[in-house]
Protein backbone atom coordinates (compact mmCIF):
# COMPACT_ATOMS: atom_id res chain seq x y z
CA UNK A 1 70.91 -9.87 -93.18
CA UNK A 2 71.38 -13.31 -91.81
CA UNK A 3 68.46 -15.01 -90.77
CA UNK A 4 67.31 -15.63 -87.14
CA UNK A 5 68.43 -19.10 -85.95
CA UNK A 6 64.75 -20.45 -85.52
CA UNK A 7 66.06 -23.81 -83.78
CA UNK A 8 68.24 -22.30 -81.22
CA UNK A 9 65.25 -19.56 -80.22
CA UNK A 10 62.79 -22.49 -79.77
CA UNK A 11 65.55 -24.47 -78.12
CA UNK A 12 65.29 -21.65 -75.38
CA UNK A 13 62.07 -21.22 -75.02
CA UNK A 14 61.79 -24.62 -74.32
CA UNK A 15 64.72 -24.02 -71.88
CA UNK A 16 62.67 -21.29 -70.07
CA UNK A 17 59.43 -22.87 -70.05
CA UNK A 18 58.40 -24.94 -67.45
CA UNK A 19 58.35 -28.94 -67.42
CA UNK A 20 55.27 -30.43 -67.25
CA UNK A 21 54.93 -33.26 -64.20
CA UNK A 22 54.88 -36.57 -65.24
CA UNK A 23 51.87 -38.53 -64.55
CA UNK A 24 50.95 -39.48 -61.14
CA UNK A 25 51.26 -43.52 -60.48
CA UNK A 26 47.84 -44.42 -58.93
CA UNK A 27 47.73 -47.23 -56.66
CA UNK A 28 44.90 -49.36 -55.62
CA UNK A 29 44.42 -49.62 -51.61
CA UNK A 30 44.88 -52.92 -51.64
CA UNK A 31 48.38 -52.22 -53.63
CA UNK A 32 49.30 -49.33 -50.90
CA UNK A 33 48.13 -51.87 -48.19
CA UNK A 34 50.90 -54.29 -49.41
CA UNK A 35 53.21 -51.69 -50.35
CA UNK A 36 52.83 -50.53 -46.16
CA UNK A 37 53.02 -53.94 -44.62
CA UNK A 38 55.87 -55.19 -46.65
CA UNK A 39 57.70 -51.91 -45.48
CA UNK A 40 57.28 -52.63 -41.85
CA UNK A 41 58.92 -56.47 -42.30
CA UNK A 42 55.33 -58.32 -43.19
CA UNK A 43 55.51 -61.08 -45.74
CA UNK A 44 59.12 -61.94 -45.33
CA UNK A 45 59.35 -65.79 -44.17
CA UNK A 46 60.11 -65.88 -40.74
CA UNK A 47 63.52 -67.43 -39.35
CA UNK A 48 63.72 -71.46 -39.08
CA UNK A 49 65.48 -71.92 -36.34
CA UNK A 50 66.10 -69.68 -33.13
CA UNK A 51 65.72 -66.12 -33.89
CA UNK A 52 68.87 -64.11 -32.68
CA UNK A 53 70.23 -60.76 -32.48
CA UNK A 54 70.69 -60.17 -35.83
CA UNK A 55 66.72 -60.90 -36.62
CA UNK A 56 65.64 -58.76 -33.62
CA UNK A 57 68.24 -55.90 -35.23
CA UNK A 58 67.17 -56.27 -38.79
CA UNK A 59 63.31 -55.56 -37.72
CA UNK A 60 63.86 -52.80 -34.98
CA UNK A 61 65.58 -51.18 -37.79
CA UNK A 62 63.12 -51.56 -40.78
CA UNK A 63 60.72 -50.00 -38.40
CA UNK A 64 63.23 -47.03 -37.10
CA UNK A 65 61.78 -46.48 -33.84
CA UNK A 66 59.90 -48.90 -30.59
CA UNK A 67 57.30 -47.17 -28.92
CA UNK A 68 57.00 -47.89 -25.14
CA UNK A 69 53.92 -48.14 -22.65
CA UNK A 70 54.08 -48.68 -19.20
CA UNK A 71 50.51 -51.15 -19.78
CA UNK A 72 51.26 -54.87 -18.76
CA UNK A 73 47.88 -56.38 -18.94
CA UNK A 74 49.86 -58.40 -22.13
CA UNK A 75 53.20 -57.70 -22.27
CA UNK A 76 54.92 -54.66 -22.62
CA UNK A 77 54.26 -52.73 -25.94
CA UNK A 78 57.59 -52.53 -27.07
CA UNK A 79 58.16 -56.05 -26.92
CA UNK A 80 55.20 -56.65 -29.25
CA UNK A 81 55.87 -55.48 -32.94
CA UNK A 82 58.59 -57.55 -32.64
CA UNK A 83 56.93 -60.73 -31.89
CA UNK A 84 54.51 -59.82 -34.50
CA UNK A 85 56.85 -60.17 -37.30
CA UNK A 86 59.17 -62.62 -35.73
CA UNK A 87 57.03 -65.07 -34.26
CA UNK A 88 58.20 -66.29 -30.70
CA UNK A 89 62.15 -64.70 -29.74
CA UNK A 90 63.68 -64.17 -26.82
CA UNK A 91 63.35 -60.66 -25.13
CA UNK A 92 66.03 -61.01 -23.18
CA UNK A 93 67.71 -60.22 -26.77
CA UNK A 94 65.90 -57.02 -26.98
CA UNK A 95 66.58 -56.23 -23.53
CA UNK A 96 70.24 -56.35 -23.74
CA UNK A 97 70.22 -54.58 -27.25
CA UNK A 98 68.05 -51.81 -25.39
CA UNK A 99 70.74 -51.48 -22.59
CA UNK A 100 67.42 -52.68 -20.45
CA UNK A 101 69.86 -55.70 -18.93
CA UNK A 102 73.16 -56.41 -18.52
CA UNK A 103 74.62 -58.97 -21.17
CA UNK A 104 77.21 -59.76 -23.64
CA UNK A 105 75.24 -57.53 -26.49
CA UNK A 106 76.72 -53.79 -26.68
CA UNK A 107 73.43 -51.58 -27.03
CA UNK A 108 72.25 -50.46 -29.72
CA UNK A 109 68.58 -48.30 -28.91
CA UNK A 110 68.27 -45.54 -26.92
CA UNK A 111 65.29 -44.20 -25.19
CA UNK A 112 64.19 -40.54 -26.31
CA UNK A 113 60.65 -38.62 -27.22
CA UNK A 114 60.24 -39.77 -31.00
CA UNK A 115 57.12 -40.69 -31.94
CA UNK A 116 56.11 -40.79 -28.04
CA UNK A 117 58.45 -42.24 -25.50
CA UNK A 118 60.59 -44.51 -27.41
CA UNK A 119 63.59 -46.95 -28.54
CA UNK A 120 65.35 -45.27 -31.06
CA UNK A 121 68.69 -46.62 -33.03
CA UNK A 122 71.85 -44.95 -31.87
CA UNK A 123 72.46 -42.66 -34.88
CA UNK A 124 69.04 -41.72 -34.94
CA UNK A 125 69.79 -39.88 -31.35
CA UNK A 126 71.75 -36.53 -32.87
CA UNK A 127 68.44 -36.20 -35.32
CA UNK A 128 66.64 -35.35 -32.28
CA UNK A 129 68.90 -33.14 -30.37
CA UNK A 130 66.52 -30.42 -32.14
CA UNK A 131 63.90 -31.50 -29.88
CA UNK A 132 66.63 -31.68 -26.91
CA UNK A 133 66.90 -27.76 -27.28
CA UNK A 134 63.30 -27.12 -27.53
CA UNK A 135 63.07 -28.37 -23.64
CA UNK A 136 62.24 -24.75 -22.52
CA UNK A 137 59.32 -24.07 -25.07
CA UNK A 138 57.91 -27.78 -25.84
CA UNK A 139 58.10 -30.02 -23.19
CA UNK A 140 55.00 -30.81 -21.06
CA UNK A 141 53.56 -27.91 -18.99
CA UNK A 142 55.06 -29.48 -15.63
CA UNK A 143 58.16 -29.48 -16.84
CA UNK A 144 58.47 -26.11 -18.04
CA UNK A 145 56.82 -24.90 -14.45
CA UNK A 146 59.78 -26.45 -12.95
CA UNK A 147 62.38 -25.66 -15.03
CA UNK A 148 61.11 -21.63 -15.20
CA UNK A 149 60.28 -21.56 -11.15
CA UNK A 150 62.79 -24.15 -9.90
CA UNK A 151 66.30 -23.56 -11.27
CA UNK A 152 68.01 -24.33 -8.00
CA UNK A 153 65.85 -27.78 -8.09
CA UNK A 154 67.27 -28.79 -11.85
CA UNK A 155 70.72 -28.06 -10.35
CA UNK A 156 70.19 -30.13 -7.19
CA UNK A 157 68.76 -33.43 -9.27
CA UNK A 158 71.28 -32.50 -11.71
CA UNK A 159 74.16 -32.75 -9.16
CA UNK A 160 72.91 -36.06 -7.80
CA UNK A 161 72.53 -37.67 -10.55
CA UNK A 162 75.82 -36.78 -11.85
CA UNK A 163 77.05 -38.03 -8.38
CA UNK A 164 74.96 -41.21 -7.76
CA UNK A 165 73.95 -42.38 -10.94
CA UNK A 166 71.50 -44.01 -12.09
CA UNK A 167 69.48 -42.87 -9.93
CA UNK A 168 65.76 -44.08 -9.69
CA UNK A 169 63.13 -41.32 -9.31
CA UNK A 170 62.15 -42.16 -5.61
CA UNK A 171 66.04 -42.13 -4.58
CA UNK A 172 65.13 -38.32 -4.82
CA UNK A 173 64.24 -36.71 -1.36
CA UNK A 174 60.63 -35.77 -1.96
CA UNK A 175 57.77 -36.21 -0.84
CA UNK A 176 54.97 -37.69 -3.68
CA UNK A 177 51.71 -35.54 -3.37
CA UNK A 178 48.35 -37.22 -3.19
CA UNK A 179 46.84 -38.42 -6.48
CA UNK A 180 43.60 -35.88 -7.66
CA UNK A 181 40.60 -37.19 -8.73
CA UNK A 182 41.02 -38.09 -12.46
CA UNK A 183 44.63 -37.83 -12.77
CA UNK A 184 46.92 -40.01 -14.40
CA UNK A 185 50.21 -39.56 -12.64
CA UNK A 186 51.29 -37.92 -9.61
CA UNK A 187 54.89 -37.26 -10.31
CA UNK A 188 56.57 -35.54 -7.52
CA UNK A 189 58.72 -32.70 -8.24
CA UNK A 190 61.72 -34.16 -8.30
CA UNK A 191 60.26 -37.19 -10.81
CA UNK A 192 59.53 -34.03 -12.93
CA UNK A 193 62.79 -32.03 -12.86
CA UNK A 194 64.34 -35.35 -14.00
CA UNK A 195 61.75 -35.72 -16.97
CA UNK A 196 62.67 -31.99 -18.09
CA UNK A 197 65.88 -33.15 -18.23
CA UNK A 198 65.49 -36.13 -20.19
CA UNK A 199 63.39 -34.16 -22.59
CA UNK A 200 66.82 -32.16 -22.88
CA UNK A 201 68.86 -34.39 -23.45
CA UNK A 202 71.32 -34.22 -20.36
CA UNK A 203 69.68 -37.41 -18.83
CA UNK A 204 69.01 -40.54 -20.31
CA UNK A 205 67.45 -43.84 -19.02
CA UNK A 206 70.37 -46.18 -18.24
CA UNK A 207 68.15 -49.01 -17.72
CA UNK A 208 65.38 -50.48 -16.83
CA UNK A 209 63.97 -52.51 -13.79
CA UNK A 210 60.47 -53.72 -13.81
CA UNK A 211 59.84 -51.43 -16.43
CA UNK A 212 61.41 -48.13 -13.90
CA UNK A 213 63.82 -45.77 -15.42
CA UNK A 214 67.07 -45.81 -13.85
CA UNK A 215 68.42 -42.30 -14.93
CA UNK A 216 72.10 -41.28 -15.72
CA UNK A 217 74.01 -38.87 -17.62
CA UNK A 218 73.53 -39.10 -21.05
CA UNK A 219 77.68 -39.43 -21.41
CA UNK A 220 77.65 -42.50 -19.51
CA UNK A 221 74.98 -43.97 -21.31
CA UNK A 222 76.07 -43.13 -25.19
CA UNK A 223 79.24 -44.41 -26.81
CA UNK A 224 81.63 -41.57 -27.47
CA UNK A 225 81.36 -41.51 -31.30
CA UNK A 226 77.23 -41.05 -30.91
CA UNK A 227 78.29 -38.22 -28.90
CA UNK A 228 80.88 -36.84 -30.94
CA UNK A 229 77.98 -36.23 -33.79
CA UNK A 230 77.49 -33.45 -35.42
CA UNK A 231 74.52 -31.98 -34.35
CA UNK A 232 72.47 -31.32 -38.00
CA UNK A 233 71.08 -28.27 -38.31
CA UNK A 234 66.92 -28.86 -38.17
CA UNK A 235 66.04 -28.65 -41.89
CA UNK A 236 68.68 -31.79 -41.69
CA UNK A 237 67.16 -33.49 -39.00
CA UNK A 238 63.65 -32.97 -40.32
CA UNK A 239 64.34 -34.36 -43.41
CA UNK A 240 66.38 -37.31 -42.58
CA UNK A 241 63.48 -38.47 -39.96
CA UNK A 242 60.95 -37.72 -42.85
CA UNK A 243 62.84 -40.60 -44.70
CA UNK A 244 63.47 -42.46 -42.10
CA UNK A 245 59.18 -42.61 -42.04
CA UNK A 246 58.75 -42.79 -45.99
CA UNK A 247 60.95 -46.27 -45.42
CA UNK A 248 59.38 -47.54 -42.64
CA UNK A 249 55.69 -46.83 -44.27
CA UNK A 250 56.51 -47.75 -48.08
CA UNK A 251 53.64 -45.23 -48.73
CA UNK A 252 52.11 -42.33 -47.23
CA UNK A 253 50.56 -38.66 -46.84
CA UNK A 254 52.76 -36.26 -45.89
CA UNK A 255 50.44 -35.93 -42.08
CA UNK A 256 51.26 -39.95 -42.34
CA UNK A 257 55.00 -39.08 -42.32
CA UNK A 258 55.28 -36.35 -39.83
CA UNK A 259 53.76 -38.10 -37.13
CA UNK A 260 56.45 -40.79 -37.02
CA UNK A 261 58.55 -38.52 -35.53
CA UNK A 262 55.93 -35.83 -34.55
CA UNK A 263 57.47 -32.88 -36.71
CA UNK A 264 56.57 -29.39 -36.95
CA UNK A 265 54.00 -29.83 -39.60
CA UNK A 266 55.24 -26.15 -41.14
CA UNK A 267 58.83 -28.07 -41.32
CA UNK A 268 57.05 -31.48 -42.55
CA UNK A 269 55.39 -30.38 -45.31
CA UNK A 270 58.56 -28.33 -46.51
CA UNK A 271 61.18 -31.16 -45.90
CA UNK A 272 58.41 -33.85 -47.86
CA UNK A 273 58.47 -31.00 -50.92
CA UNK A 274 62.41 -30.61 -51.26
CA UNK A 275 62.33 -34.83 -51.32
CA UNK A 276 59.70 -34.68 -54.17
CA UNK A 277 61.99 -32.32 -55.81
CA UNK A 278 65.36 -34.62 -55.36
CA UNK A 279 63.34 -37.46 -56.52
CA UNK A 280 64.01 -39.03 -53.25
CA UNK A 281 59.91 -39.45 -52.43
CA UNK A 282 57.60 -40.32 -55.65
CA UNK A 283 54.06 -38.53 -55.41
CA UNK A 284 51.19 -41.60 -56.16
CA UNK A 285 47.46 -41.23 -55.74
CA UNK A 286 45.87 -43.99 -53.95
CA UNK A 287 42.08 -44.76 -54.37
CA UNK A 288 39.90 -43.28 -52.22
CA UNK A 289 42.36 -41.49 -50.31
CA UNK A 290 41.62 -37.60 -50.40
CA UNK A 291 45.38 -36.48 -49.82
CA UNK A 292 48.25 -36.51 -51.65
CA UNK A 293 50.55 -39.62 -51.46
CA UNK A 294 54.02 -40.25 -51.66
CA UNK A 295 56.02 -43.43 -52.29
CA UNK A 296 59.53 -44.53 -51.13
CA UNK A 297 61.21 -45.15 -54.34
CA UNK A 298 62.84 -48.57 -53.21
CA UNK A 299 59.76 -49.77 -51.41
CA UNK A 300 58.83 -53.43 -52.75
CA UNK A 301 55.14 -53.78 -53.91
CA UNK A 302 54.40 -57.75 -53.58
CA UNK A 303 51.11 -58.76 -55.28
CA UNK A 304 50.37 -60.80 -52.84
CA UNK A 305 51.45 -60.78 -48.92
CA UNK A 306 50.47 -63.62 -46.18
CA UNK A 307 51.02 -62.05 -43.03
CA UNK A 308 49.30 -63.41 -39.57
CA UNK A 309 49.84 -60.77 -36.37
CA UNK A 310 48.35 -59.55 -33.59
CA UNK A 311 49.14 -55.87 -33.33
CA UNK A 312 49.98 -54.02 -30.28
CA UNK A 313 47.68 -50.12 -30.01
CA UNK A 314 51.73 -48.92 -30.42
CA UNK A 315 52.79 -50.81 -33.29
CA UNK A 316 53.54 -48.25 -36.30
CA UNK A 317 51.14 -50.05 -38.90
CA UNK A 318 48.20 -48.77 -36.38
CA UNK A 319 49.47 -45.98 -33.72
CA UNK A 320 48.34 -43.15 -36.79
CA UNK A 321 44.47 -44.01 -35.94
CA UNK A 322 43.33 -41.66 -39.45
CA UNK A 323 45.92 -44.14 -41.48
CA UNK A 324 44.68 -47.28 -40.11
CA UNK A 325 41.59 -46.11 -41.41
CA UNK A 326 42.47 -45.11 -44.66
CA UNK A 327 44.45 -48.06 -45.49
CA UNK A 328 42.47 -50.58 -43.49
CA UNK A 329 39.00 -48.72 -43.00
CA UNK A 330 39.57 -49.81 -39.26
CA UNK A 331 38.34 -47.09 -36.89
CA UNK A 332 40.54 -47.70 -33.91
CA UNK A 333 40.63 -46.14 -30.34
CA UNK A 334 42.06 -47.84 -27.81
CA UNK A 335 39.61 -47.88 -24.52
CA UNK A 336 42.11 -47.68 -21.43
CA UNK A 337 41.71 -44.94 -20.06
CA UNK A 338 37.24 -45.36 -21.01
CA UNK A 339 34.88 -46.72 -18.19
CA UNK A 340 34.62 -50.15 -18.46
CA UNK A 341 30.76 -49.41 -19.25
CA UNK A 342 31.34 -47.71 -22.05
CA UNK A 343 33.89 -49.89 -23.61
CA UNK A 344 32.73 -50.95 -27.04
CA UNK A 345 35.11 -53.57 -27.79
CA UNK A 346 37.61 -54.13 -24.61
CA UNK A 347 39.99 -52.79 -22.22
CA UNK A 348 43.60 -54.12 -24.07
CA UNK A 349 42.41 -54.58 -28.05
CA UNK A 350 44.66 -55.71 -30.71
CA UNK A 351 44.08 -55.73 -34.18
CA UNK A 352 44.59 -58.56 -35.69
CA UNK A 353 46.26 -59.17 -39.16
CA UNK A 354 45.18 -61.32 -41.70
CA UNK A 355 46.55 -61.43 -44.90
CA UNK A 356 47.34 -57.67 -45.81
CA UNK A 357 43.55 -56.90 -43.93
CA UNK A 358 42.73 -56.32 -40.37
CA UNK A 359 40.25 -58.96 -39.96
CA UNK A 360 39.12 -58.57 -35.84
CA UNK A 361 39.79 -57.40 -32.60
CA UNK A 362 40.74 -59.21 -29.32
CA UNK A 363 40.80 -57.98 -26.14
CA UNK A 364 43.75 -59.86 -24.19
CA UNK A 365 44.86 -60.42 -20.87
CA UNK A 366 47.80 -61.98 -19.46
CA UNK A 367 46.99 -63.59 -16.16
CA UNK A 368 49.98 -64.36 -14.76
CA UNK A 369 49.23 -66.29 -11.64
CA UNK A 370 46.55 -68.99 -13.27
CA UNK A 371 49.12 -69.07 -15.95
CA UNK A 372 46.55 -68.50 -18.79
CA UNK A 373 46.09 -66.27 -21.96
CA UNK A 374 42.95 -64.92 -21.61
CA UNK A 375 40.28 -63.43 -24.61
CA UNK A 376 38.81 -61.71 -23.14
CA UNK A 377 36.04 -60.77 -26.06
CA UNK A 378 36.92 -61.39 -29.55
CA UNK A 379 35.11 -59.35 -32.59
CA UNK A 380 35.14 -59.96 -36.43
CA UNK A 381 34.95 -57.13 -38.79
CA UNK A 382 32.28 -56.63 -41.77
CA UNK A 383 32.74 -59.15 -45.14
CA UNK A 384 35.22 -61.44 -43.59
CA UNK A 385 35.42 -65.60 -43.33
CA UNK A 386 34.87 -66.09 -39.71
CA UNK A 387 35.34 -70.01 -40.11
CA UNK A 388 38.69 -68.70 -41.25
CA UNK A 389 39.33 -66.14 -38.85
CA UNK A 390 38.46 -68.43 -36.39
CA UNK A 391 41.22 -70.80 -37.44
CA UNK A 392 43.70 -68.51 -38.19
CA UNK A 393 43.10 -66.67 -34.33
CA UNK A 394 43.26 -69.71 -32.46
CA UNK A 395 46.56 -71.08 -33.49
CA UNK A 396 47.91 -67.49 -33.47
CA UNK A 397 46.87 -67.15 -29.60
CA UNK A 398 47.79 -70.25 -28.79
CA UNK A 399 51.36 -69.40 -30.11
CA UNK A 400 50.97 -66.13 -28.46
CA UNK A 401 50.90 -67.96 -24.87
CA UNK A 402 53.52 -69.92 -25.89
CA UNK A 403 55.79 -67.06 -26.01
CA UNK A 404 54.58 -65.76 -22.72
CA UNK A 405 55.26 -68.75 -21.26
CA UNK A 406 51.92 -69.18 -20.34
CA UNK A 407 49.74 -72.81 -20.13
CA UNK A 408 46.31 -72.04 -22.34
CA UNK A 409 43.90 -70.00 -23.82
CA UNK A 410 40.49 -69.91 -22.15
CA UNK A 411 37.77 -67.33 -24.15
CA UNK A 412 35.12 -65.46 -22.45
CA UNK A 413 31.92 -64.89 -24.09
CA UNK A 414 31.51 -61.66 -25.84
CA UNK A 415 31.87 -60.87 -28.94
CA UNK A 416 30.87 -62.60 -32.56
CA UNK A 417 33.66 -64.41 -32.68
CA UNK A 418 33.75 -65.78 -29.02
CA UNK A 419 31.85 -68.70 -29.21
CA UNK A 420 33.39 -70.76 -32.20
CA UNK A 421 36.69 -69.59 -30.48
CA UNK A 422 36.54 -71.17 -27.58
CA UNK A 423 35.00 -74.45 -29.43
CA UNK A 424 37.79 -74.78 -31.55
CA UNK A 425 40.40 -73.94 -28.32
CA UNK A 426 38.31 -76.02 -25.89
């Protein structure tokens, strides 16, 4: 009798058995700090000479997605990460490249519900025509009211707009009802049927004046191959927005990713598994974080990174208030919407980067008609160089009012850092 072939029977065991996972990486914060600046455009060298289109493009896109705020007390959000890792540009650039003005630039961004209300590339629109069908059973309570009770309404706004746009909200016939005590808008119905229907996709914001949507069919606002997409099915969608994140954030937990594009977290955390598995997202452990971690494989990890910003509440290296604090340990809530009495650090507060740390936090105010940049209270955090903050603040402000084409800085006197601020801007 022939003897067993030992080598092939071990061979399939081995076969059958399952692999062992390699060893995590682990990562030091300050590593994953880098690691997350670098992938939102920090530490490159700025351009020398006038920053164009294709600058403006290049960091839209590293960050996938613009948030927008309708606060002005600065600037516009939107027009702020930009500015933070360009330095002074011209927004009339981003304007035309948002459709927000007429120009010689073809657009490029889109307005749509991704992470909130937000500029979004062209081909990232059919990745969120998932959302677009969800209308019925996700959009805001209002919305739903009036689609469910007020059929004959969406038709009516529909009609118009298909006949007059872009229409503005008050072109529509109705009457606005008194603001309530406490209440934050008071959309009219009509201002609502036409939200439900850009949450659905039919409508889309054609432009902008003084920061008002002008609303139009979506046809007339996207080029015809955008619209000729395939729609993906949502696995597809889910997991090409979860990359889209793991780029834009280098690092990150898998709650990190899904609120980029504020997934289903069932769908999240089963799209950021199948990546693992295709090798596509590398699991890390960072120190002193108490979740998982995953890296973008391509993500560069500089040992060092000199970055100087001030952040705007909607950039994406602070909007995810739990990640700021894990990779900063900055607790961060922004104090709008607090009474002013109770405001700890300001009514407008922007972090300000330092290095690859968030080093302070300015409250700002444009004021328009003295033409001056105004801190109003400026804050250190724990263990830094305030000489050096100091420094580092006042030439950054005083390049800030450059851009916005205002005349100074004047500082008011609150905060720690406040009074050697306005000594060394005085």
């Amino acid at each position: 009798m022939p003897e067993p072939d030992v080598s092939r029977a071990w061979c399939n065991d081995r076969v059958a058995a399952p692999r062992p996972a390699p060893p995590q990486a682990q990562l030091s914060l300050a590593a994953a700090r880098r690691i997350a600046l670098a992938a939102q455009g920090f530490g490159r060298p700025r351009p020398s000479g006038a920053v164009t289109a294709r600058h403006i493009r290049s960091v839209v896109d590293t960050m996938g997605v613009l948030q927008l705020d309708s606060v002005n007390v600065l600037s516009r959000s939107h027009y702020l990460p930009v500015y933070a890792r360009l330095g002074n540009y011209p927004r009339k650039i981003l304007d035309r490249l948002t459709g927000h003005t007429a120009g010689r630039l073809r657009r490029e961004y889109v307005e749509y519900w991704a992470h909130e209300a937000s500029l979004v590339p062209l081909a990232t629109h059919p990745l969120l025509r998932w959302r677009m069908a969800r209308a019925h059973e996700e959009a805001w309570g209002s919305m739903r009211r009036i689609a469910a009770e007020q059929p004959q309404l969406l038709d009516d706004v529909r009609r118009l707009v298909k006949l007059s746009g872009p229409i503005r909200s008050g072109d529509l016939d109705i009457v606005r009802p008194p603001r309530l005590p406490g209440q934050m808008w008071n959309w009219h119905d009509g201002k609502v049927a036409l939200e439900y229907l850009f949450w659905a996709g039919e409508v889309g914001a054609a432009r902008r004046v003084n920061f008002e949507r002008h609303y139009d069919l979506i046809e007339r606002i996207l080029p015809p191959e955008v619209l000729a997409a395939p729609t993906p099915s949502e696995p597809d969608a889910h997991r090409e927005l979860i990359r889209i994140a793991a780029r834009a954030y280098g690092v990150a937990t898998e709650p990190d990713l899904r609120d980029y594009f504020r997934l289903p977290a069932r769908s999240s955390q089963l799209r950021v598994a199948e990546l693992v598995e295709a090798g596509e997202l590398v699991p890390v452990s960072v120190r002193g974080w108490n979740a998982p971690a995953y890296l973008w494989p391509t993500a560069r990890r500089p040992r060092r990174l000199h970055a100087r910003a001030l952040l705007s509440p909607f950039d994406p290296v602070v909007w995810f208030r739990d990640r700021a604090l894990r990779l900063f340990g900055f607790h961060y809530r922004i104090e709008i919407y607090t009474p002013a009495a109770q405001r700890v650090h300001g009514y407008y507060v922007l972090p300000f980067l330092l290095g690859d740390t968030l080093v302070g936090r300015i409250d700002l105010k444009a004021d328009r008609p003295a033409g001056l940049l105004r801190v109003q209270a400026a804050w250190s955090e724990p263990e830094v160089d305030r000489a050096e903050v100091v420094e580092q603040l006042a030439d950054q402000l005083l390049d800030l009012a450059q851009w916005l084409q205002l005349d100074g800085v004047t500082v008011a006197d609150r905060g720690d850092l406040a009074p050697a601020l306005a000594v060394r801007l005085g």
